[in-house]
C-alpha atoms as a PDB file:
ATOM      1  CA  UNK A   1       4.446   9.159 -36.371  1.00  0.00           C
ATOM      2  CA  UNK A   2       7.978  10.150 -34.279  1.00  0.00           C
ATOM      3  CA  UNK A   3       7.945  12.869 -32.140  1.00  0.00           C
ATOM      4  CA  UNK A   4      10.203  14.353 -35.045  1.00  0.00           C
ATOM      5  CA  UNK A   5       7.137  14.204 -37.271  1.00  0.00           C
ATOM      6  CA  UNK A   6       4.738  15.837 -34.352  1.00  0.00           C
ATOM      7  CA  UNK A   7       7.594  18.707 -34.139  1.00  0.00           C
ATOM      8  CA  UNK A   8       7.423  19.007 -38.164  1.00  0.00           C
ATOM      9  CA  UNK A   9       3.653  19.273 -37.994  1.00  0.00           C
ATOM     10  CA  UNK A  10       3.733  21.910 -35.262  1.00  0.00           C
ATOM     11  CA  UNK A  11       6.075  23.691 -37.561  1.00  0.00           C
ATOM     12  CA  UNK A  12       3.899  23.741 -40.233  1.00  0.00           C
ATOM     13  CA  UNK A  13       0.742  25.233 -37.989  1.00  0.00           C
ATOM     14  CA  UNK A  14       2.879  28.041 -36.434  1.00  0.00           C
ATOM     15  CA  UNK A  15       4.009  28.627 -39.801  1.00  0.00           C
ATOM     16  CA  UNK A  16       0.441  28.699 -41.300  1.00  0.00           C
ATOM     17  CA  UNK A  17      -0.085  31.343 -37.672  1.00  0.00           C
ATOM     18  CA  UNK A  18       2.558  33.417 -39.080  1.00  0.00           C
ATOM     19  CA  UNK A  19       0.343  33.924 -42.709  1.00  0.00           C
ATOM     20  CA  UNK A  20      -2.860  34.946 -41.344  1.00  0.00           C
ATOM     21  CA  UNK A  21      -2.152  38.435 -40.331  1.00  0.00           C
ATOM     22  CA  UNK A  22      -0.564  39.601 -44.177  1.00  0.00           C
ATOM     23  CA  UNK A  23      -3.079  37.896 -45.787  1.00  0.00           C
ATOM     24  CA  UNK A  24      -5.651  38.797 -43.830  1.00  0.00           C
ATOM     25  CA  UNK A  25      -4.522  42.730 -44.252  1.00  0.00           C
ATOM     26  CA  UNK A  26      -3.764  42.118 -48.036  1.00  0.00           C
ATOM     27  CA  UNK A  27      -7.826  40.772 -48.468  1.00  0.00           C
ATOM     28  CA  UNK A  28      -9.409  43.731 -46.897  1.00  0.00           C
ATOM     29  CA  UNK A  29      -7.148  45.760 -49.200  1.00  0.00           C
ATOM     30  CA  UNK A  30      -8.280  43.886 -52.254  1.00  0.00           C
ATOM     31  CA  UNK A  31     -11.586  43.741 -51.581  1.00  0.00           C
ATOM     32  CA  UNK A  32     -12.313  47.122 -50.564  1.00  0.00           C
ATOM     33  CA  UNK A  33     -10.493  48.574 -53.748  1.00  0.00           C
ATOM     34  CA  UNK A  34     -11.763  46.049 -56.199  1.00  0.00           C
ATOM     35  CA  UNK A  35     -15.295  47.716 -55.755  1.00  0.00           C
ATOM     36  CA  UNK A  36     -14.275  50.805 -56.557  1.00  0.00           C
ATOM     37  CA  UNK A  37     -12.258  49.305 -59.553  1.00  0.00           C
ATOM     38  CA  UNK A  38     -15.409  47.915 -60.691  1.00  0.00           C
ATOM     39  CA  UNK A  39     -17.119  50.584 -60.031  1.00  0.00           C
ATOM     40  CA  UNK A  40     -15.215  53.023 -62.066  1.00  0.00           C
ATOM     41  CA  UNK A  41     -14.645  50.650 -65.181  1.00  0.00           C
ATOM     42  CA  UNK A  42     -18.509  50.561 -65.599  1.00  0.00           C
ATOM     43  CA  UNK A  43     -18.676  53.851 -65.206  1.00  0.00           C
ATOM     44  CA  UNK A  44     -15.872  54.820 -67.690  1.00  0.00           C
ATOM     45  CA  UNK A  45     -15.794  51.506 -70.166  1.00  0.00           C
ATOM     46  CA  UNK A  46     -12.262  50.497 -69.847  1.00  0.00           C
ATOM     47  CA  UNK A  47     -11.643  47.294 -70.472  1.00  0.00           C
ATOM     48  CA  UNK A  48      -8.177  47.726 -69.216  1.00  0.00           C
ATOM     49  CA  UNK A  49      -9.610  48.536 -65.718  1.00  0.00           C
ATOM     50  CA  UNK A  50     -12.473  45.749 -66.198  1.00  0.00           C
ATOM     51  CA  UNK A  51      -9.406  43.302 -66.618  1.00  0.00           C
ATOM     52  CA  UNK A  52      -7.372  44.542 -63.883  1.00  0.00           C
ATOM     53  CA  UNK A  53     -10.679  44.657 -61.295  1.00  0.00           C
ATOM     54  CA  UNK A  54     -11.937  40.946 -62.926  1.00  0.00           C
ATOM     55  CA  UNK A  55      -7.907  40.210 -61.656  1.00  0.00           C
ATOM     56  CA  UNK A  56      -8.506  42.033 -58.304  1.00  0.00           C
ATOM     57  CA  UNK A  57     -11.643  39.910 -57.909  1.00  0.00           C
ATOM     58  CA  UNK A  58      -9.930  36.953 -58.181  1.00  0.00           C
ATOM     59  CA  UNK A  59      -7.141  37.575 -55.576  1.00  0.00           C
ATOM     60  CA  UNK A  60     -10.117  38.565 -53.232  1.00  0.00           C
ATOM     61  CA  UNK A  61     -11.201  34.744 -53.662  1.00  0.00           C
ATOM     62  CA  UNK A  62      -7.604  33.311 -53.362  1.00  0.00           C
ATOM     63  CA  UNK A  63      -6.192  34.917 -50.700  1.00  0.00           C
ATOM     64  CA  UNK A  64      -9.919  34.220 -48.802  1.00  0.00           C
ATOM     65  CA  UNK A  65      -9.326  30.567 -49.648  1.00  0.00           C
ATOM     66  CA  UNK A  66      -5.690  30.925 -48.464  1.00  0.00           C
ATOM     67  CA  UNK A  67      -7.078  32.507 -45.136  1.00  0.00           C
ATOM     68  CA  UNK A  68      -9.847  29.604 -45.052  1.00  0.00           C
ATOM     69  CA  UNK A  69      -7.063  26.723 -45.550  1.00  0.00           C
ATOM     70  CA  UNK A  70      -4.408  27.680 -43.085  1.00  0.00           C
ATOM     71  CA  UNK A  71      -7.344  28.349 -40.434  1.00  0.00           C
ATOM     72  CA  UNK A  72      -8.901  25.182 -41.126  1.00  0.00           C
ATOM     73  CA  UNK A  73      -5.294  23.232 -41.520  1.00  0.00           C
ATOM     74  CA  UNK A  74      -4.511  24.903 -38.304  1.00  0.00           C
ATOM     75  CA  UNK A  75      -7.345  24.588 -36.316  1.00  0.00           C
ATOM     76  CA  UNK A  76      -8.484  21.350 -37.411  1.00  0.00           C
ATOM     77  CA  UNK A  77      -9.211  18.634 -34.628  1.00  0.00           C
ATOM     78  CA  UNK A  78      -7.795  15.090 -34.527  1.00  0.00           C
ATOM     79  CA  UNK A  79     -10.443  12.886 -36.686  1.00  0.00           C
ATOM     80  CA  UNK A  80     -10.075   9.109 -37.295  1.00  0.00           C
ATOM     81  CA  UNK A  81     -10.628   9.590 -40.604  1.00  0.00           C
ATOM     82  CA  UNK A  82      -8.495  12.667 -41.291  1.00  0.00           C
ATOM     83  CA  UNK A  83      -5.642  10.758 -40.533  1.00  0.00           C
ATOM     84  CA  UNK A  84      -2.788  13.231 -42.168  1.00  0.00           C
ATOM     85  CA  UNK A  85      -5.087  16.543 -40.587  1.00  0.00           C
ATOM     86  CA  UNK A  86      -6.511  18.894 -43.465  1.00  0.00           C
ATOM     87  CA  UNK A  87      -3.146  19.901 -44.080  1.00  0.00           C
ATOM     88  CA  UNK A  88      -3.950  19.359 -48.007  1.00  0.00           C
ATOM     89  CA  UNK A  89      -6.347  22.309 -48.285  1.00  0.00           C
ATOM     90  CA  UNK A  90      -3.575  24.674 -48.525  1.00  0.00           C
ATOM     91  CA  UNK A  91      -2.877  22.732 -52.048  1.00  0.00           C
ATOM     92  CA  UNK A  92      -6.666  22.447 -53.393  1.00  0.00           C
ATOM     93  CA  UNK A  93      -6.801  26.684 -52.446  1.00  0.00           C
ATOM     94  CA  UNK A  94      -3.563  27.020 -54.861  1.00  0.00           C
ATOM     95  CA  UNK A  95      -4.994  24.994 -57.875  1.00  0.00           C
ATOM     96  CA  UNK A  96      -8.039  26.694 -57.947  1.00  0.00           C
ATOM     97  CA  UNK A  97      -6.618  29.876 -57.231  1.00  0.00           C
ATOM     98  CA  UNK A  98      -5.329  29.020 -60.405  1.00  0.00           C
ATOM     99  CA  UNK A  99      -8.177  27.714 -62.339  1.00  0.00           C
ATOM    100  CA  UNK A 100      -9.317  31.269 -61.509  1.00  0.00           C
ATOM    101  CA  UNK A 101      -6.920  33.157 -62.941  1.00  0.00           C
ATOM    102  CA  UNK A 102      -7.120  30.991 -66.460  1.00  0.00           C
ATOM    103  CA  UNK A 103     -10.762  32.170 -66.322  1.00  0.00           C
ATOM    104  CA  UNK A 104     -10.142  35.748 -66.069  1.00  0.00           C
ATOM    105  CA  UNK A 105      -7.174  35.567 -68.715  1.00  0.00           C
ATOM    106  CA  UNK A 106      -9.682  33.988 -70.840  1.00  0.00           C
ATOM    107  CA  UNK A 107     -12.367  36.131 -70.405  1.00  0.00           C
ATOM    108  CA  UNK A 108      -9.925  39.264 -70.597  1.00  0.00           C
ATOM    109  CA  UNK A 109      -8.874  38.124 -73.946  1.00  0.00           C
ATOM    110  CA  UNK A 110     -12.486  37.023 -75.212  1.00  0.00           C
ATOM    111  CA  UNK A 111     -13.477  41.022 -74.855  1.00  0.00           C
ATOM    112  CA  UNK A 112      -9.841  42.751 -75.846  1.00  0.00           C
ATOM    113  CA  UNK A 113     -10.411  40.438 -79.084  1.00  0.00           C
ATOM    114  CA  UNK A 114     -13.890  41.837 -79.567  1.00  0.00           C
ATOM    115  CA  UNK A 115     -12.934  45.103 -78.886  1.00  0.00           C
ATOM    116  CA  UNK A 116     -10.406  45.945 -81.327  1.00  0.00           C
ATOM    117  CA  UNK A 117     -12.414  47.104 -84.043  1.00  0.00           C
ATOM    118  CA  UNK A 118     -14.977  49.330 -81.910  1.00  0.00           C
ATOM    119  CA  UNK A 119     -14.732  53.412 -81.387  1.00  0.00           C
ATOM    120  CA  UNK A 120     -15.044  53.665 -77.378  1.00  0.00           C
ATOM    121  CA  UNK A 121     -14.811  56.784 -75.627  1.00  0.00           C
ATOM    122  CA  UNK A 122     -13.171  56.359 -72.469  1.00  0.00           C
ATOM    123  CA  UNK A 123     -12.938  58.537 -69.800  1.00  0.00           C
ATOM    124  CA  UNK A 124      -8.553  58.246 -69.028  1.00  0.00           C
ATOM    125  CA  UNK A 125      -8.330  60.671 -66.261  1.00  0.00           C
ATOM    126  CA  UNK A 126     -10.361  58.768 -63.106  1.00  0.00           C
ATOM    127  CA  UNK A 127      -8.965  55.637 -64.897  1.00  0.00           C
ATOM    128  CA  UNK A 128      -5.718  56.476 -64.023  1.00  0.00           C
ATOM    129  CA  UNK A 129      -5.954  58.242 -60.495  1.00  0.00           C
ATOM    130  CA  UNK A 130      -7.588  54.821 -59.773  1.00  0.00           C
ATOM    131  CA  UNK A 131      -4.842  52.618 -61.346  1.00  0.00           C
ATOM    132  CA  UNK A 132      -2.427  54.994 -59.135  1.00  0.00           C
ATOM    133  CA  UNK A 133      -4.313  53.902 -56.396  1.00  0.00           C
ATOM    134  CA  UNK A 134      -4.415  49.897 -57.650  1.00  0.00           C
ATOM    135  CA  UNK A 135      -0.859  50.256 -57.677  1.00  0.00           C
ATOM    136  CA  UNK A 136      -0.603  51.115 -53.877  1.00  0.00           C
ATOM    137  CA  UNK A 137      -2.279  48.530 -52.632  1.00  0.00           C
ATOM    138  CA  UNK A 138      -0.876  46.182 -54.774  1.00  0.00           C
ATOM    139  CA  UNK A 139       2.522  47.286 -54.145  1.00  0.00           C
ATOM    140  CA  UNK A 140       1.539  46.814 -50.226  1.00  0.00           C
ATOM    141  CA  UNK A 141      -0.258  43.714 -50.690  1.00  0.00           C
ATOM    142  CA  UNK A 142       3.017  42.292 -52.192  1.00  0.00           C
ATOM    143  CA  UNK A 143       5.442  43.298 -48.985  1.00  0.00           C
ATOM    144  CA  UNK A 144       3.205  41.796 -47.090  1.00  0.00           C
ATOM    145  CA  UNK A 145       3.352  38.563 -49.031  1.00  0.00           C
ATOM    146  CA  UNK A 146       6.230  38.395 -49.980  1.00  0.00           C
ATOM    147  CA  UNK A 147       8.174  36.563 -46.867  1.00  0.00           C
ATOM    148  CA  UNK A 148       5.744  33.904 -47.060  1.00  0.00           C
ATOM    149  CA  UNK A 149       5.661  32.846 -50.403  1.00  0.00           C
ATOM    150  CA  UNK A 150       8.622  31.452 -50.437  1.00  0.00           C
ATOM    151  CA  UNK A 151       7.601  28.845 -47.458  1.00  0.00           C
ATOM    152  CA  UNK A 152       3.907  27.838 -48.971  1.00  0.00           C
ATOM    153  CA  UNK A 153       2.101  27.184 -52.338  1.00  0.00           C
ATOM    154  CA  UNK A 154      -0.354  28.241 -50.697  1.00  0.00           C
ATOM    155  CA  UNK A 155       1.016  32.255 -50.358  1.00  0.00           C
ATOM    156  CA  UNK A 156       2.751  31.653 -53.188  1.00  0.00           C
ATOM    157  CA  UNK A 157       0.103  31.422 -55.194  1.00  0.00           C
ATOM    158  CA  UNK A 158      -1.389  34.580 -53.451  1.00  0.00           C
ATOM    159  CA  UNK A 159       1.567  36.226 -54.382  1.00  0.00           C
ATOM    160  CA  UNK A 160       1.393  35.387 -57.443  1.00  0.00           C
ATOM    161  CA  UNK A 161      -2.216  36.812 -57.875  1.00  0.00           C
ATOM    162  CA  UNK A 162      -0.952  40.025 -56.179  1.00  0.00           C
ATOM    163  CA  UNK A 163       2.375  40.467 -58.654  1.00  0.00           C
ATOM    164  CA  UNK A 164      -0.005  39.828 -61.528  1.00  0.00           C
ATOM    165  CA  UNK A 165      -2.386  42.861 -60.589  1.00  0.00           C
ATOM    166  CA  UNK A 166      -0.084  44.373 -59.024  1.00  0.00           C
ATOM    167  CA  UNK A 167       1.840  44.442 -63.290  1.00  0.00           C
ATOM    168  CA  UNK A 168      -1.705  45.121 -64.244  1.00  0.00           C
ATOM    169  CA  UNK A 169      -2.231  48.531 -62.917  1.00  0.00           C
ATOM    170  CA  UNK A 170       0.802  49.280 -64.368  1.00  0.00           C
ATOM    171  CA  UNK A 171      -0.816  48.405 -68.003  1.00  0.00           C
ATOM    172  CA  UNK A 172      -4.032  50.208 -66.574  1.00  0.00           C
ATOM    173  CA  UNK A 173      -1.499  53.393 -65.795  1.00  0.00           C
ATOM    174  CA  UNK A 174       0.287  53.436 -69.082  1.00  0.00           C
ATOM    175  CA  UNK A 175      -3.212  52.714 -71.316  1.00  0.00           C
ATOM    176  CA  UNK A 176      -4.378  55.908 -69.505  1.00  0.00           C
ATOM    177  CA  UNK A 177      -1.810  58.338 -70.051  1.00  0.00           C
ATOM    178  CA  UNK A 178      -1.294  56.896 -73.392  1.00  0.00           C
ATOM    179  CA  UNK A 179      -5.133  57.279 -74.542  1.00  0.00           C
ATOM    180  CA  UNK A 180      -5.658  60.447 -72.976  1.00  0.00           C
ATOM    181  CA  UNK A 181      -2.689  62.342 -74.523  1.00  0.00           C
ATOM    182  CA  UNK A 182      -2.947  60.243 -78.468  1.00  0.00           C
ATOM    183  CA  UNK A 183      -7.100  59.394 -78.204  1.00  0.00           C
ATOM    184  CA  UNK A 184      -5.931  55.716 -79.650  1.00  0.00           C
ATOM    185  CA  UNK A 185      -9.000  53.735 -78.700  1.00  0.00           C
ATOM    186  CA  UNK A 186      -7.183  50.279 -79.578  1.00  0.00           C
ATOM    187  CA  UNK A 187      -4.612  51.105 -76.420  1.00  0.00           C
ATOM    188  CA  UNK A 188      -7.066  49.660 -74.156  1.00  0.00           C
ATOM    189  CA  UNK A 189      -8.115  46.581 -75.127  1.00  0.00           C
ATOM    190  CA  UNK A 190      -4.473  45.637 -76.129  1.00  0.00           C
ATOM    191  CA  UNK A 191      -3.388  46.618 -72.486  1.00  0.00           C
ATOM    192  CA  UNK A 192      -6.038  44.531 -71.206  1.00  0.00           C
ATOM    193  CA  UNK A 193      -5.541  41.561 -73.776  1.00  0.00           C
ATOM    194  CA  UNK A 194      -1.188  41.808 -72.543  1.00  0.00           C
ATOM    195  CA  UNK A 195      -2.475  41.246 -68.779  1.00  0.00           C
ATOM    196  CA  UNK A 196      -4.248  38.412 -69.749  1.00  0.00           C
ATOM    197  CA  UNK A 197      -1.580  36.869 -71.684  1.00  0.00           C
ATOM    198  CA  UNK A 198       0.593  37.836 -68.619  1.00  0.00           C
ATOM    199  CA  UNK A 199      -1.721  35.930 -66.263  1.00  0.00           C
ATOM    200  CA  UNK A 200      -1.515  32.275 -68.253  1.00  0.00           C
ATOM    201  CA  UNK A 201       1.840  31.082 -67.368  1.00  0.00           C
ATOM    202  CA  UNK A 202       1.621  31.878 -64.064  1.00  0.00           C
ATOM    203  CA  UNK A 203      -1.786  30.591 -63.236  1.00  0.00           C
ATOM    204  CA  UNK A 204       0.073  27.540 -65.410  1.00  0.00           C
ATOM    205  CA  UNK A 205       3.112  27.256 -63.164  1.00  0.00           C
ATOM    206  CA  UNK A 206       0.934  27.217 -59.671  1.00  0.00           C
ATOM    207  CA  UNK A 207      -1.957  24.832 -61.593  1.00  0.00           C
ATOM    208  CA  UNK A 208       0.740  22.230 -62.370  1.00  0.00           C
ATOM    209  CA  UNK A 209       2.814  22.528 -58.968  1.00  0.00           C
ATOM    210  CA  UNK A 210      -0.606  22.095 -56.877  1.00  0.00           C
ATOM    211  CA  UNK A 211      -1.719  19.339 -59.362  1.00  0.00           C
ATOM    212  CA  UNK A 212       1.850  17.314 -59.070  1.00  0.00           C
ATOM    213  CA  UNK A 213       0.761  17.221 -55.181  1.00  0.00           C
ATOM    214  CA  UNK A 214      -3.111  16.390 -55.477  1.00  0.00           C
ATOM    215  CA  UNK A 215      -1.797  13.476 -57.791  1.00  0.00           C
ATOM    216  CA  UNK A 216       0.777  12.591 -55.093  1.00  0.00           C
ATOM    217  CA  UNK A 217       3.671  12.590 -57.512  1.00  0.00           C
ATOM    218  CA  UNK A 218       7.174  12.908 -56.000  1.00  0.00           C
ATOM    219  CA  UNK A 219       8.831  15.957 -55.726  1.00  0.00           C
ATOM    220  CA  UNK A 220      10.487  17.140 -58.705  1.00  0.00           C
ATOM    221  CA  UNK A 221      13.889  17.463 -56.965  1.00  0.00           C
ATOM    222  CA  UNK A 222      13.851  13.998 -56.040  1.00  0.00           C
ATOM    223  CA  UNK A 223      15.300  11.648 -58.199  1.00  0.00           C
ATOM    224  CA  UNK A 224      13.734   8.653 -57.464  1.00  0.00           C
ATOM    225  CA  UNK A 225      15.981   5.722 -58.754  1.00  0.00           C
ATOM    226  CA  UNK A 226      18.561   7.025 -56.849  1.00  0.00           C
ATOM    227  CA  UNK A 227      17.073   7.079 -54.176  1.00  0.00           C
ATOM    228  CA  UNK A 228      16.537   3.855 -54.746  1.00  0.00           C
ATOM    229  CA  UNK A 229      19.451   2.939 -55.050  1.00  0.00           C
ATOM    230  CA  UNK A 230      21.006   4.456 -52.061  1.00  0.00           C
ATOM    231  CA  UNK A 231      18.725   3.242 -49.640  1.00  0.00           C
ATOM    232  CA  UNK A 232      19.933  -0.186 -51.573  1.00  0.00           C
ATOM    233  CA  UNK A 233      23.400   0.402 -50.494  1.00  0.00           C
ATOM    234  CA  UNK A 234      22.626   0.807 -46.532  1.00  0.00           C
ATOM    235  CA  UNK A 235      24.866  -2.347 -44.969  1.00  0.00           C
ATOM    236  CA  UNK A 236      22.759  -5.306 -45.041  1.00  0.00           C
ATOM    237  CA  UNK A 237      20.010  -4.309 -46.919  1.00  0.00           C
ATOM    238  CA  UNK A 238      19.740  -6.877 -49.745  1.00  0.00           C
ATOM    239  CA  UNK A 239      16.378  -5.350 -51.709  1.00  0.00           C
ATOM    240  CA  UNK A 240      13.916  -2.186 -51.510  1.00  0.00           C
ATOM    241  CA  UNK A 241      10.545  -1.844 -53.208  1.00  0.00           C
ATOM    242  CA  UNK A 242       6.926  -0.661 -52.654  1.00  0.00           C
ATOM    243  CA  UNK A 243       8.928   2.624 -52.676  1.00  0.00           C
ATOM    244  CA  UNK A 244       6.776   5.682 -52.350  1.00  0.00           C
ATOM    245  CA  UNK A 245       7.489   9.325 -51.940  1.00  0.00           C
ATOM    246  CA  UNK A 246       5.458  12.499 -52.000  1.00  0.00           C
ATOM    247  CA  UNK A 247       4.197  15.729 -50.449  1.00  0.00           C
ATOM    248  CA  UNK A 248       1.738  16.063 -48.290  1.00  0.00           C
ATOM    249  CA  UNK A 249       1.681  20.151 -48.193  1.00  0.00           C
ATOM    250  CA  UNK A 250       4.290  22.908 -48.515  1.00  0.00           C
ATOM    251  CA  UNK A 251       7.304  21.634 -46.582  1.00  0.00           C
ATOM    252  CA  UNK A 252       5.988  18.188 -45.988  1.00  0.00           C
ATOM    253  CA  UNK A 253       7.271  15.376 -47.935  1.00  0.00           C
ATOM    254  CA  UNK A 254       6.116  12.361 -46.987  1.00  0.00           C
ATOM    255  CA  UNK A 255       8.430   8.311 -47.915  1.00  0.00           C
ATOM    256  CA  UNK A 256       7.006   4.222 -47.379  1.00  0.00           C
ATOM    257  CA  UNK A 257       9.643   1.780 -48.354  1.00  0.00           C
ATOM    258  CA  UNK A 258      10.087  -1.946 -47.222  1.00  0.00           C
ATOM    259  CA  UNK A 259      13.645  -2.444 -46.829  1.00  0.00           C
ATOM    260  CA  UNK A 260      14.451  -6.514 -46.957  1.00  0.00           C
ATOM    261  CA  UNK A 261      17.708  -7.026 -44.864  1.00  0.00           C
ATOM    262  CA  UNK A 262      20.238 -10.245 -44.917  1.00  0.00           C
ATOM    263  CA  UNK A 263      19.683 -12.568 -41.788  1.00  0.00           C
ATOM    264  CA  UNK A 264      21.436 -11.411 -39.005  1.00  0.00           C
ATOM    265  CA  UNK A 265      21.518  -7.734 -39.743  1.00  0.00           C
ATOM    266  CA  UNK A 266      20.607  -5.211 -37.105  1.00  0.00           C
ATOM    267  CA  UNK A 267      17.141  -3.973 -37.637  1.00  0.00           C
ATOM    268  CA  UNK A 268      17.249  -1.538 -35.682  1.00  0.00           C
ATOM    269  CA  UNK A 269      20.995  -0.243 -36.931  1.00  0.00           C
ATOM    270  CA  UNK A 270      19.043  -0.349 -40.529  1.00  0.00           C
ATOM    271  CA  UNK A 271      16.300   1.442 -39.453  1.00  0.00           C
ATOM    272  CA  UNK A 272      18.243   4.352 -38.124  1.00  0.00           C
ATOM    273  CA  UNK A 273      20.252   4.676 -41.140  1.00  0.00           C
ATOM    274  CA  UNK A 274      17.603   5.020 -43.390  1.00  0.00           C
ATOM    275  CA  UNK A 275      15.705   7.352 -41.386  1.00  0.00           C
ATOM    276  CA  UNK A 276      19.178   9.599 -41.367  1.00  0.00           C
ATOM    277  CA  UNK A 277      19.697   8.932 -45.023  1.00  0.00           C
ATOM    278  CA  UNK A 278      15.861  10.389 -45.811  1.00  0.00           C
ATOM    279  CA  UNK A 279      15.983  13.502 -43.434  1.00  0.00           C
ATOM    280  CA  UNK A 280      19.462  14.748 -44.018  1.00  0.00           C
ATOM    281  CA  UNK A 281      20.320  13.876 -47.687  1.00  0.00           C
ATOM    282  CA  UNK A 282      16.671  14.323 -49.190  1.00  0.00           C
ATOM    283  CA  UNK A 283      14.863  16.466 -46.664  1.00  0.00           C
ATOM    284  CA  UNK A 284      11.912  14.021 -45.689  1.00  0.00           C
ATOM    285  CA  UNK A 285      11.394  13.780 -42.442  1.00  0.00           C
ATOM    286  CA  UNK A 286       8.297  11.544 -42.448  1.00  0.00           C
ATOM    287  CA  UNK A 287       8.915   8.285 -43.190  1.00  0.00           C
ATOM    288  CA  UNK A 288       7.482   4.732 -42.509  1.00  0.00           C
ATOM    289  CA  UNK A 289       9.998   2.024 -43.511  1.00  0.00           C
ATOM    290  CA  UNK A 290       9.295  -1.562 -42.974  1.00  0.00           C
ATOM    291  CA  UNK A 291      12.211  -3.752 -42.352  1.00  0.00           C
ATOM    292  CA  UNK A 292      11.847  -7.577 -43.497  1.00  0.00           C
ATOM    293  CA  UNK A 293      14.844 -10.192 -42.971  1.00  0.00           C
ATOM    294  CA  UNK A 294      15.239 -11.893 -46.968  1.00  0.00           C
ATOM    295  CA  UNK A 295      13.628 -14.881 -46.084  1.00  0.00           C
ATOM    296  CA  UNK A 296      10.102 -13.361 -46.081  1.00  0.00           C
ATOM    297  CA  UNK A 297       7.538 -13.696 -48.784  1.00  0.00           C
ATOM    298  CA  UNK A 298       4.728 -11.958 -50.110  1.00  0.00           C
ATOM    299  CA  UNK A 299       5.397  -8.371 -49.345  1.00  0.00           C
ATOM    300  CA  UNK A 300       6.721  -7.590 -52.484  1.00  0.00           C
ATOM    301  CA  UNK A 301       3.806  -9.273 -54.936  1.00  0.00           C
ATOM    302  CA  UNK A 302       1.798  -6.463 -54.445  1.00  0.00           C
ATOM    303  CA  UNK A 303      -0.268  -5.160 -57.707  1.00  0.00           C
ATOM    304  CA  UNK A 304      -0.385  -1.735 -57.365  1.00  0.00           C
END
């Protein structure tokens, strides 16, 4: 690795630094509302609220998981066997952040569907004073996020969990007012069934992201074939293959290519030019090329 990779890597920590103290504010928030969320939808039998605190519960475990992988990604001591860190744990916390929230959209659904034909007398007034509250913290929890999400899958997919709930006490608000004024028992579990449907392509979105990087796919701005064929077109390069690109983590893209040169080409001039191409025309700053002159064999008879 170049001391350009080391600086990228130290990036990435002091970036992860940076997280901790939102997300750490934002999961003491959660938490300590999403008992009394729980709390009051027992209490009251709105499965509006149950939806919205079953939500809540669920950003409680992701942003814990987002706190556990940036500590751990962060903090993590040089291993032999960990050879690219435990930077890859901020990517596992987003896909099961989203396996999460397709379990409580499911769930949500399950009991709005059962629900529908039932008389339930729900109590709307502390319902709503507590979706009021639900929508402060969630409306805090997303400032706080916000900067970051655009930097990590990670946050991001704490942000998303927070802009899902955050849309969900908004249902949990209007189902309140709306019951309490009209008594239309069916209000409730269709609020609660539209946050669920709200959650799935979301949790979708983040599932598929983190799973295109656990499979070690290359990015989806990166057309491959071209790049292909521009690292083709350096002077004196005469083939490429055993071309490989993807991301390690958020921000860290990761190439291997052998690059089989003409003899009597620079291979050091080569070298440098594909390094440049990678880091300023595609963004990857991490790359391990292999220069061969043409009249080498064997490299490129590989199976796999």
């Amino acid at each position: 690795m170049s001391g350009h990779d080391h600086n990228h890597g130290a990036a990435a920590m002091r970036a992860g630094a940076r997280h901790v103290r939102p997300l750490l504010i934002s999961f003491l928030l959660v938490v300590a509302f999403m008992v009394v969320q729980v709390a009051t939808s027992l209490i009251t039998g709105s499965l509006a609220l149950l939806s919205d605190a079953g939500h809540m519960a669920t950003d409680a475990l992701g942003l814990g998981m987002a706190l556990a992988a940036i500590h751990a990604a962060s903090n993590a001591r040089v291993h032999p066997q960990r050879t690219f860190g435990l930077y890859r744990l901020e990517i596992l916390a987003a896909f099961v952040n989203a396996i999460l929230l397709f379990g409580v959209a499911g769930y949500v659904l399950y009991e709005a569907a059962s629900r529908l034909g039932e008389e339930r007398d729900v109590a709307s007034t502390p319902v709503l004073v507590v979706g009021i509250v639900g929508l402060v913290v969630n409306v805090i929890a997303f400032l706080l996020l916000r900067s970051g999400s655009k930097e990590s899958l990670n946050m991001q997919g704490a942000y998303l969990e927070v802009v899902s709930d955050m849309l969900g006490s908004i249902g949990v608000i209007v189902a309140a007012i709306v019951w309490g004024i009209t008594d239309w028992t069916w209000v409730d579990p269709v609020i609660g069934a539209a946050i669920g449907l709200f959650i799935l392509p979301r949790a979708w979105r983040l599932g598929r992201q983190a799973l295109r990087v656990l499979v070690q796919s290359a990015p989806e701005r990166l057309d491959v074939p071209a790049l292909l064929a521009e690292l083709g077109a350096i002077e004196g390069v005469v083939d490429v293959h055993d071309l490989h690109v993807w991301t390690l983590t958020s921000d860290m893209e990761v190439a291997t290519a052998h690059l089989m040169v003409a003899a009597g080409t620079d291979h050091h001039a080569v070298l440098d030019a594909a390094r440049a191409l990678l880091a300023e025309h595609h963004g990857i700053t991490h790359a391990t090329l292999q220069v061969e002159p043409e009249d080498h064999h064997g490299c490129d008879e590989l199976t796999w």
